[in-house]
PDB file of N, CA and C in Angstrom:
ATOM      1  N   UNK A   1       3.940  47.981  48.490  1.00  0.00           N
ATOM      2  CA  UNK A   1       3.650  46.553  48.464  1.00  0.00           C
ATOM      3  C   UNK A   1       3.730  46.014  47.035  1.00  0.00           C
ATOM      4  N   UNK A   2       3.018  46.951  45.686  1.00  0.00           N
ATOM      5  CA  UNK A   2       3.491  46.554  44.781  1.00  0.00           C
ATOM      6  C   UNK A   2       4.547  46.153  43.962  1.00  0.00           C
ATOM      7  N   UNK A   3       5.772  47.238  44.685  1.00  0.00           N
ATOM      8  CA  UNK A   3       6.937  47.060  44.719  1.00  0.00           C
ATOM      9  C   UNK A   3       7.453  45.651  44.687  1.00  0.00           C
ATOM     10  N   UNK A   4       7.236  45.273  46.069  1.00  0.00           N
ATOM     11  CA  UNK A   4       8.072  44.208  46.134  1.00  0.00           C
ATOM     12  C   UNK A   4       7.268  42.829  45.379  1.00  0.00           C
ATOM     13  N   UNK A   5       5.807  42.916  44.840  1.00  0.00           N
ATOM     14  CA  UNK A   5       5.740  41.657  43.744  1.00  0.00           C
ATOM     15  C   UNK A   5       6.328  41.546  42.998  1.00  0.00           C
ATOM     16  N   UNK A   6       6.354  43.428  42.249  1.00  0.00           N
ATOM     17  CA  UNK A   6       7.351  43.030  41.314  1.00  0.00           C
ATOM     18  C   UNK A   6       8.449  42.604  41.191  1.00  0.00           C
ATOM     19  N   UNK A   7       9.415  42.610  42.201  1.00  0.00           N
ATOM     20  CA  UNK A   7      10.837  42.662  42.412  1.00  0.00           C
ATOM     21  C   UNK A   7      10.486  40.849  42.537  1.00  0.00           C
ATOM     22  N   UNK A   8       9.579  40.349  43.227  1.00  0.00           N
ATOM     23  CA  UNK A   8       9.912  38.917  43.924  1.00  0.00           C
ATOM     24  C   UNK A   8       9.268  38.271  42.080  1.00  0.00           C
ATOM     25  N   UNK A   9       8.645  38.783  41.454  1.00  0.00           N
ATOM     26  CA  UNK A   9       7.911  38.346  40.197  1.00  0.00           C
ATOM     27  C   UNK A   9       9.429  38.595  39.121  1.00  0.00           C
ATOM     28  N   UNK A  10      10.149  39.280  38.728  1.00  0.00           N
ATOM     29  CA  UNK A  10      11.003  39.627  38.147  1.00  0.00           C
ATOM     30  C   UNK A  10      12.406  38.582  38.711  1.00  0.00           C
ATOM     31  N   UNK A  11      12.643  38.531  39.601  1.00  0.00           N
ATOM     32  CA  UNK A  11      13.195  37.470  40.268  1.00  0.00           C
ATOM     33  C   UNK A  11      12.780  35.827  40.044  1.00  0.00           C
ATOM     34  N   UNK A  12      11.745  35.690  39.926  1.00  0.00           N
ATOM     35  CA  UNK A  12      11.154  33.950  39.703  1.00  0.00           C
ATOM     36  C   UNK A  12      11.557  34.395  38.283  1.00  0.00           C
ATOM     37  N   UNK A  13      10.728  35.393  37.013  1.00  0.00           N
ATOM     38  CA  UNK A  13      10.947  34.867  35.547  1.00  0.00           C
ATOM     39  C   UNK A  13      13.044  34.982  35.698  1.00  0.00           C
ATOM     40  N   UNK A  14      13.694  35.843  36.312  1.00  0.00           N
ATOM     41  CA  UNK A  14      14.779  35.626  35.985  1.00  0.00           C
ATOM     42  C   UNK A  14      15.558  33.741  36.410  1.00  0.00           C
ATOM     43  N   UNK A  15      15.203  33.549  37.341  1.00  0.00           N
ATOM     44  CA  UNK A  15      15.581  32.807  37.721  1.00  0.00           C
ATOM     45  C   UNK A  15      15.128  31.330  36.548  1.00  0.00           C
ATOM     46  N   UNK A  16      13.229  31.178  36.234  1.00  0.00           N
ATOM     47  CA  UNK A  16      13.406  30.511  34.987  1.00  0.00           C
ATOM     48  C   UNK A  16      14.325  30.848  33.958  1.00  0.00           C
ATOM     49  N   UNK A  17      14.441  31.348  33.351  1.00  0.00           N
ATOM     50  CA  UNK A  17      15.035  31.967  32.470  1.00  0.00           C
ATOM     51  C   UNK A  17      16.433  31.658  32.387  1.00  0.00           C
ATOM     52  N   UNK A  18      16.791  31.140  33.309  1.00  0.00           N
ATOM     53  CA  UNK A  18      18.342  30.884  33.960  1.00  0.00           C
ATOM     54  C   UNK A  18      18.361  29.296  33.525  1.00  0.00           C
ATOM     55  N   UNK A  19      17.600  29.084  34.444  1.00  0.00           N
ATOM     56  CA  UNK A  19      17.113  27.239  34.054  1.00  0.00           C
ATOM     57  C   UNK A  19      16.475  26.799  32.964  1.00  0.00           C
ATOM     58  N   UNK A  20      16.330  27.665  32.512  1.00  0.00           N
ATOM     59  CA  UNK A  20      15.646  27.101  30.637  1.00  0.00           C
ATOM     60  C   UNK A  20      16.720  26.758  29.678  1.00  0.00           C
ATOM     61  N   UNK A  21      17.697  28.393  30.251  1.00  0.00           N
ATOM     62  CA  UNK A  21      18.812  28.533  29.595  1.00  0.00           C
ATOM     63  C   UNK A  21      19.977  27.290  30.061  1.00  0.00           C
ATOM     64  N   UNK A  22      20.015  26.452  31.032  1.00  0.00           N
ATOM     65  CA  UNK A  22      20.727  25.616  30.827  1.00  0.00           C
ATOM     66  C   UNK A  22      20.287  24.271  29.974  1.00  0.00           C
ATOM     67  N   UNK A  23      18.863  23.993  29.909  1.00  0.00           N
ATOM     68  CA  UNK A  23      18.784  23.053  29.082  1.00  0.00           C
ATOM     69  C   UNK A  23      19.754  22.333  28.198  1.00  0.00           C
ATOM     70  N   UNK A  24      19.583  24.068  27.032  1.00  0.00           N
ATOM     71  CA  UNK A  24      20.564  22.959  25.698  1.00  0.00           C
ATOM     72  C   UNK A  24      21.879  23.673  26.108  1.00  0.00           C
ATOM     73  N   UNK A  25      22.148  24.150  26.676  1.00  0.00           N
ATOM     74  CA  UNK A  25      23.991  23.292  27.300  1.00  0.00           C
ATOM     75  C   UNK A  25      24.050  22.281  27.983  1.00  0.00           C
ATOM     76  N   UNK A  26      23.508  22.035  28.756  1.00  0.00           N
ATOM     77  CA  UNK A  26      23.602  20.635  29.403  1.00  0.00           C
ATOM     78  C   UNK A  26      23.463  19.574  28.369  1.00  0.00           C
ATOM     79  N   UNK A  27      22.534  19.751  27.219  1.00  0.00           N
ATOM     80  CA  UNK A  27      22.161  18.767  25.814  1.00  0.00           C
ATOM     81  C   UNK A  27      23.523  18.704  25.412  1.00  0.00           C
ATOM     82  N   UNK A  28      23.912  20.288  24.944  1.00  0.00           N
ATOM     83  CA  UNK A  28      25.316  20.284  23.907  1.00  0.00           C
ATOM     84  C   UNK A  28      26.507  19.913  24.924  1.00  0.00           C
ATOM     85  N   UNK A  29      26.442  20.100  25.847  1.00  0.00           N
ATOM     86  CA  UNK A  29      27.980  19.405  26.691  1.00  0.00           C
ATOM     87  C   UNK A  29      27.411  17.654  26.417  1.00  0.00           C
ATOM     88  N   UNK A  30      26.073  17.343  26.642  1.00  0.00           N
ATOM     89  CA  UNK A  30      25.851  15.688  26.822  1.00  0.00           C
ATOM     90  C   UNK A  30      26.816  15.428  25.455  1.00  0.00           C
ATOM     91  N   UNK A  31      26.487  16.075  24.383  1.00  0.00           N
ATOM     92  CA  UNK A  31      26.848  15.454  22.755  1.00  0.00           C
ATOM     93  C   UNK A  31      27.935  16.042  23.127  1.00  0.00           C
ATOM     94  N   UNK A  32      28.649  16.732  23.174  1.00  0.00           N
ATOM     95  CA  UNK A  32      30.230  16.988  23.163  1.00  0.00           C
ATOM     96  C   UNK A  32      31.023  15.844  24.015  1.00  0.00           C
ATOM     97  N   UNK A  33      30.473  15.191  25.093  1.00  0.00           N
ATOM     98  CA  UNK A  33      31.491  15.465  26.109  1.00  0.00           C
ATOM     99  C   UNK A  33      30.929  13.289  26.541  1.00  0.00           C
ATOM    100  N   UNK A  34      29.409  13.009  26.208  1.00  0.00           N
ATOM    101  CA  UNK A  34      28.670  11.743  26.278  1.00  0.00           C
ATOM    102  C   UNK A  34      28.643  11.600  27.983  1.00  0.00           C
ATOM    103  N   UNK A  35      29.004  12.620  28.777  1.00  0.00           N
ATOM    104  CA  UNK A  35      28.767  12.994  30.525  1.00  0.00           C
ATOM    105  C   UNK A  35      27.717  14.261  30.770  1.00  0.00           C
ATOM    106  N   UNK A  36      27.215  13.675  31.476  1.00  0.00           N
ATOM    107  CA  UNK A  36      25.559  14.582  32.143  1.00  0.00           C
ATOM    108  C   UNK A  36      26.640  16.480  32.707  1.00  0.00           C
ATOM    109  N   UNK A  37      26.281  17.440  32.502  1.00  0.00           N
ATOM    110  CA  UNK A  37      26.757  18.490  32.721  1.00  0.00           C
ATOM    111  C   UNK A  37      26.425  18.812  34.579  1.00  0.00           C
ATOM    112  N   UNK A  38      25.856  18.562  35.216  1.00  0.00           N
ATOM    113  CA  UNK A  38      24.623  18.134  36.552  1.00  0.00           C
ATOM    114  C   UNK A  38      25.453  16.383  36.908  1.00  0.00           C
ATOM    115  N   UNK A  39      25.961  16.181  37.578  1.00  0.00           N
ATOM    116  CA  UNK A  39      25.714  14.814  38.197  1.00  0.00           C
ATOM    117  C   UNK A  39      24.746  14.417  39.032  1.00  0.00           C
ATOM    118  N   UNK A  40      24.139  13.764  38.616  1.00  0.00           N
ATOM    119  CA  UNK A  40      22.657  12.828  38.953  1.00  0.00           C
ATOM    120  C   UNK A  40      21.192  13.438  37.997  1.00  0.00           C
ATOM    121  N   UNK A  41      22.164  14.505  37.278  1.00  0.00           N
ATOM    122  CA  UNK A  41      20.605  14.898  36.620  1.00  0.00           C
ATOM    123  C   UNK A  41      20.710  14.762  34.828  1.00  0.00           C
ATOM    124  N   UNK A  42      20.022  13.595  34.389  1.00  0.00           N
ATOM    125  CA  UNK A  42      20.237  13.223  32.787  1.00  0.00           C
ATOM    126  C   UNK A  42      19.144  14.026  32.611  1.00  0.00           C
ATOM    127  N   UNK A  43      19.921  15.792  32.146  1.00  0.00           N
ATOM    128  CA  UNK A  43      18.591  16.170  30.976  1.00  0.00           C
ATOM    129  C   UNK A  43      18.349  15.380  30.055  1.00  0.00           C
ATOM    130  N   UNK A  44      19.046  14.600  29.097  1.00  0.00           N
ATOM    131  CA  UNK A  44      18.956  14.192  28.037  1.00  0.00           C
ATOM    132  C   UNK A  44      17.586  12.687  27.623  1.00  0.00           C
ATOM    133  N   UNK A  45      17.531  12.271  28.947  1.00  0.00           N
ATOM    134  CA  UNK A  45      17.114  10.662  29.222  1.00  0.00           C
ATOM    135  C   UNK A  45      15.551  11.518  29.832  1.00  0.00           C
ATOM    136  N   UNK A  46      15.858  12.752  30.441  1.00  0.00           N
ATOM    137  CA  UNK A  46      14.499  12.777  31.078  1.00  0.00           C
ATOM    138  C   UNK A  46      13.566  13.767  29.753  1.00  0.00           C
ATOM    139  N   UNK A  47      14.602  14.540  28.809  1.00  0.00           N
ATOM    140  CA  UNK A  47      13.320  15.088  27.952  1.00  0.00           C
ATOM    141  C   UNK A  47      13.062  13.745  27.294  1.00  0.00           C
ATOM    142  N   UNK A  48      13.723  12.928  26.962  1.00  0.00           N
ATOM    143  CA  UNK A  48      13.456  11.776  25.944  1.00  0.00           C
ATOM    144  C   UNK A  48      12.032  10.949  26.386  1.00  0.00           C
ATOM    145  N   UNK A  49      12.227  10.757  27.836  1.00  0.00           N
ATOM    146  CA  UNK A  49      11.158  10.099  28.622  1.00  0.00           C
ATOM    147  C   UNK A  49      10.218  11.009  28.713  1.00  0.00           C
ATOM    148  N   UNK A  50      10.117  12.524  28.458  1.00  0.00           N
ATOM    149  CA  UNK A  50       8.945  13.519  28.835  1.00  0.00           C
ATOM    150  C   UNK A  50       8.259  13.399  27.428  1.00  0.00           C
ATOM    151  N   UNK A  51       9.007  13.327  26.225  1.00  0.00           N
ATOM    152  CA  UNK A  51       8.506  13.204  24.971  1.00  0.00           C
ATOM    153  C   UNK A  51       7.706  11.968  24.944  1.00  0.00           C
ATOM    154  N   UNK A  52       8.365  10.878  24.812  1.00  0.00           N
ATOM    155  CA  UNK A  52       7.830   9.647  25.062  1.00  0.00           C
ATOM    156  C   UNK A  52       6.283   9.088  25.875  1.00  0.00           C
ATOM    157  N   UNK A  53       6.418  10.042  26.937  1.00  0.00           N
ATOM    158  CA  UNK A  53       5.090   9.739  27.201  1.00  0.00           C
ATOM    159  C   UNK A  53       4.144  10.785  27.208  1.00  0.00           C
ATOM    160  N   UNK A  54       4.249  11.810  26.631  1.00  0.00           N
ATOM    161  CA  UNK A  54       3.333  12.778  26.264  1.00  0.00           C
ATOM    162  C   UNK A  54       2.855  11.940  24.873  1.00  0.00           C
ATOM    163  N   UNK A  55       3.947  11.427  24.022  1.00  0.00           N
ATOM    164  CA  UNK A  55       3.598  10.275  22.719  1.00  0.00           C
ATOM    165  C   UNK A  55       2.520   9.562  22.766  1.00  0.00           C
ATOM    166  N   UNK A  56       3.085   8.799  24.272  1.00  0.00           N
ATOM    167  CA  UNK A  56       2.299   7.586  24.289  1.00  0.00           C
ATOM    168  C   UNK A  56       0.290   8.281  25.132  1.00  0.00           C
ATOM    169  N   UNK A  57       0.434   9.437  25.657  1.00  0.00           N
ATOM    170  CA  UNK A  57      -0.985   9.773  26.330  1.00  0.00           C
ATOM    171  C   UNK A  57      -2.163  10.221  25.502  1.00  0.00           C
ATOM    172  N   UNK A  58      -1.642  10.479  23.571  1.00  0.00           N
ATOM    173  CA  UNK A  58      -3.068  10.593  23.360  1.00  0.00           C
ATOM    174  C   UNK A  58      -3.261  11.991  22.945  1.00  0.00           C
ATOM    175  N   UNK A  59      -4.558  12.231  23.620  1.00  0.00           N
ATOM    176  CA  UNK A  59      -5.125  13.202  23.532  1.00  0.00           C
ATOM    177  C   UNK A  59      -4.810  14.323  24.562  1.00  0.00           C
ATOM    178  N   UNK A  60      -4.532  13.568  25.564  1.00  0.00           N
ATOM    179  CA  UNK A  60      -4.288  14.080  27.350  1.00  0.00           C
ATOM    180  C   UNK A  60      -2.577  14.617  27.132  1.00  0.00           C
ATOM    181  N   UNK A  61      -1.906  14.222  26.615  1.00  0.00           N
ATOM    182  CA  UNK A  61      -0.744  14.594  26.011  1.00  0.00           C
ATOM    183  C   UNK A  61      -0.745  15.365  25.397  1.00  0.00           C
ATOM    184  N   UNK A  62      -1.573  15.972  24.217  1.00  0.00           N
ATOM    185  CA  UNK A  62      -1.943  16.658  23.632  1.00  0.00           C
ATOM    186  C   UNK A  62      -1.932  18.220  24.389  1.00  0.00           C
ATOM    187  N   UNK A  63      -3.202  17.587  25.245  1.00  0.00           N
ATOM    188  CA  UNK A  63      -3.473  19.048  25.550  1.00  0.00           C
ATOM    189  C   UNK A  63      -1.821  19.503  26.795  1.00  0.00           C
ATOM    190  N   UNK A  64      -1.756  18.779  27.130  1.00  0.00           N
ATOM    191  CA  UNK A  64      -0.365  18.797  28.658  1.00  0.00           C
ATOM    192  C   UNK A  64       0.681  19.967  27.562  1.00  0.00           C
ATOM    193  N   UNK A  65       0.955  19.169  26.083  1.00  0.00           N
ATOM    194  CA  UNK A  65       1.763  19.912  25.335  1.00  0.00           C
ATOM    195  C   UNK A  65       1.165  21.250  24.993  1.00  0.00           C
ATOM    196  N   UNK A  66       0.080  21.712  25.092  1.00  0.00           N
ATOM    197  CA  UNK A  66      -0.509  22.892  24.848  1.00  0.00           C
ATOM    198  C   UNK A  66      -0.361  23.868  25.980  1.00  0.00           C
ATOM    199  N   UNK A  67      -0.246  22.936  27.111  1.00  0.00           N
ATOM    200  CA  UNK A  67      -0.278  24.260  28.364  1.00  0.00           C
ATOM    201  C   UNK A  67       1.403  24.136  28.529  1.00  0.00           C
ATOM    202  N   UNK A  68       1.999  23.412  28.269  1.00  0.00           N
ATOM    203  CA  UNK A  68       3.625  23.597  28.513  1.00  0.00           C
ATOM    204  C   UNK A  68       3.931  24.853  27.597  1.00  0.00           C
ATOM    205  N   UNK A  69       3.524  24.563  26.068  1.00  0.00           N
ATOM    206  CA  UNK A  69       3.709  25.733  25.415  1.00  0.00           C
ATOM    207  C   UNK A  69       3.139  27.424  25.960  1.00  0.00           C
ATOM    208  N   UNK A  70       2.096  27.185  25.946  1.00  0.00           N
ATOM    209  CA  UNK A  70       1.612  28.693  26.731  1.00  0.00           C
ATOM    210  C   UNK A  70       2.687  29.187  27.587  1.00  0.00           C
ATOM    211  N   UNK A  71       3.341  28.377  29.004  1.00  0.00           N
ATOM    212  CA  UNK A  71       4.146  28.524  29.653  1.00  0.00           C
ATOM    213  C   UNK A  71       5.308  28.964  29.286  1.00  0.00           C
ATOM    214  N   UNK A  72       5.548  28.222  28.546  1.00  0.00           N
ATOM    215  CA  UNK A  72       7.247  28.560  27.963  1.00  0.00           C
ATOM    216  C   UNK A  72       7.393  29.351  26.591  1.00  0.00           C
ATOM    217  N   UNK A  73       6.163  30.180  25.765  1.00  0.00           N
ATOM    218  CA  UNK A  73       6.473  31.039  24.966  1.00  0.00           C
ATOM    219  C   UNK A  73       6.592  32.828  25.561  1.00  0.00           C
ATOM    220  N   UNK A  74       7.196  33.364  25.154  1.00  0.00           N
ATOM    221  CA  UNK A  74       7.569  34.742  25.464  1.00  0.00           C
ATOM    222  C   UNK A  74       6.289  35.470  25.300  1.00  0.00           C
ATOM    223  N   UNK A  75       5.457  36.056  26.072  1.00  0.00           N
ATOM    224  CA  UNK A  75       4.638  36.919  25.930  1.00  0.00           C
ATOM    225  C   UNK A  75       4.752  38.495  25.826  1.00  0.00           C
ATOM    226  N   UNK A  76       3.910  38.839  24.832  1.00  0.00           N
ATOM    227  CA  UNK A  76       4.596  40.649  24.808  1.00  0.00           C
ATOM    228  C   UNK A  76       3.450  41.432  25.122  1.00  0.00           C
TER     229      UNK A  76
END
């Protein structure tokens, strides 16, 4: 049974890992190319708007940026 968490757990981080990794290509094709890499999906407009209002929340922004980080740094 442990088996297969791991396999289904190793599977989800690969799969982030996949989608993180398209980020900044989808960024660097936006600046190469001034067309979304995804049609219908503007990475570029939605980190701008995720920045923007984490900006505008404060303190509550603050902390939101603290647990995104936890999330998305490499743990060893």
């Amino acid at each position: 049974m442990e088996s297969i968490f791991n396999k289904v757990n190793g599977f989800i981080k690969g799969l982030g890992s996949i989608f993180l990794g398209l980020i900044p290509v989808s960024v660097f094709w936006y600046l190469l190319s001034g067309a979304d890499l995804f049609p219908g999906m503007e990475v570029v407009a939605n980190l701008t708007t995720l920045v923007n209002t984490l900006g505008n929340s404060g303190f509550t922004g603050f902390i939101v940026l603290i647990i995104l980080a936890y999330f998305l740094t490499e743990k060893k």
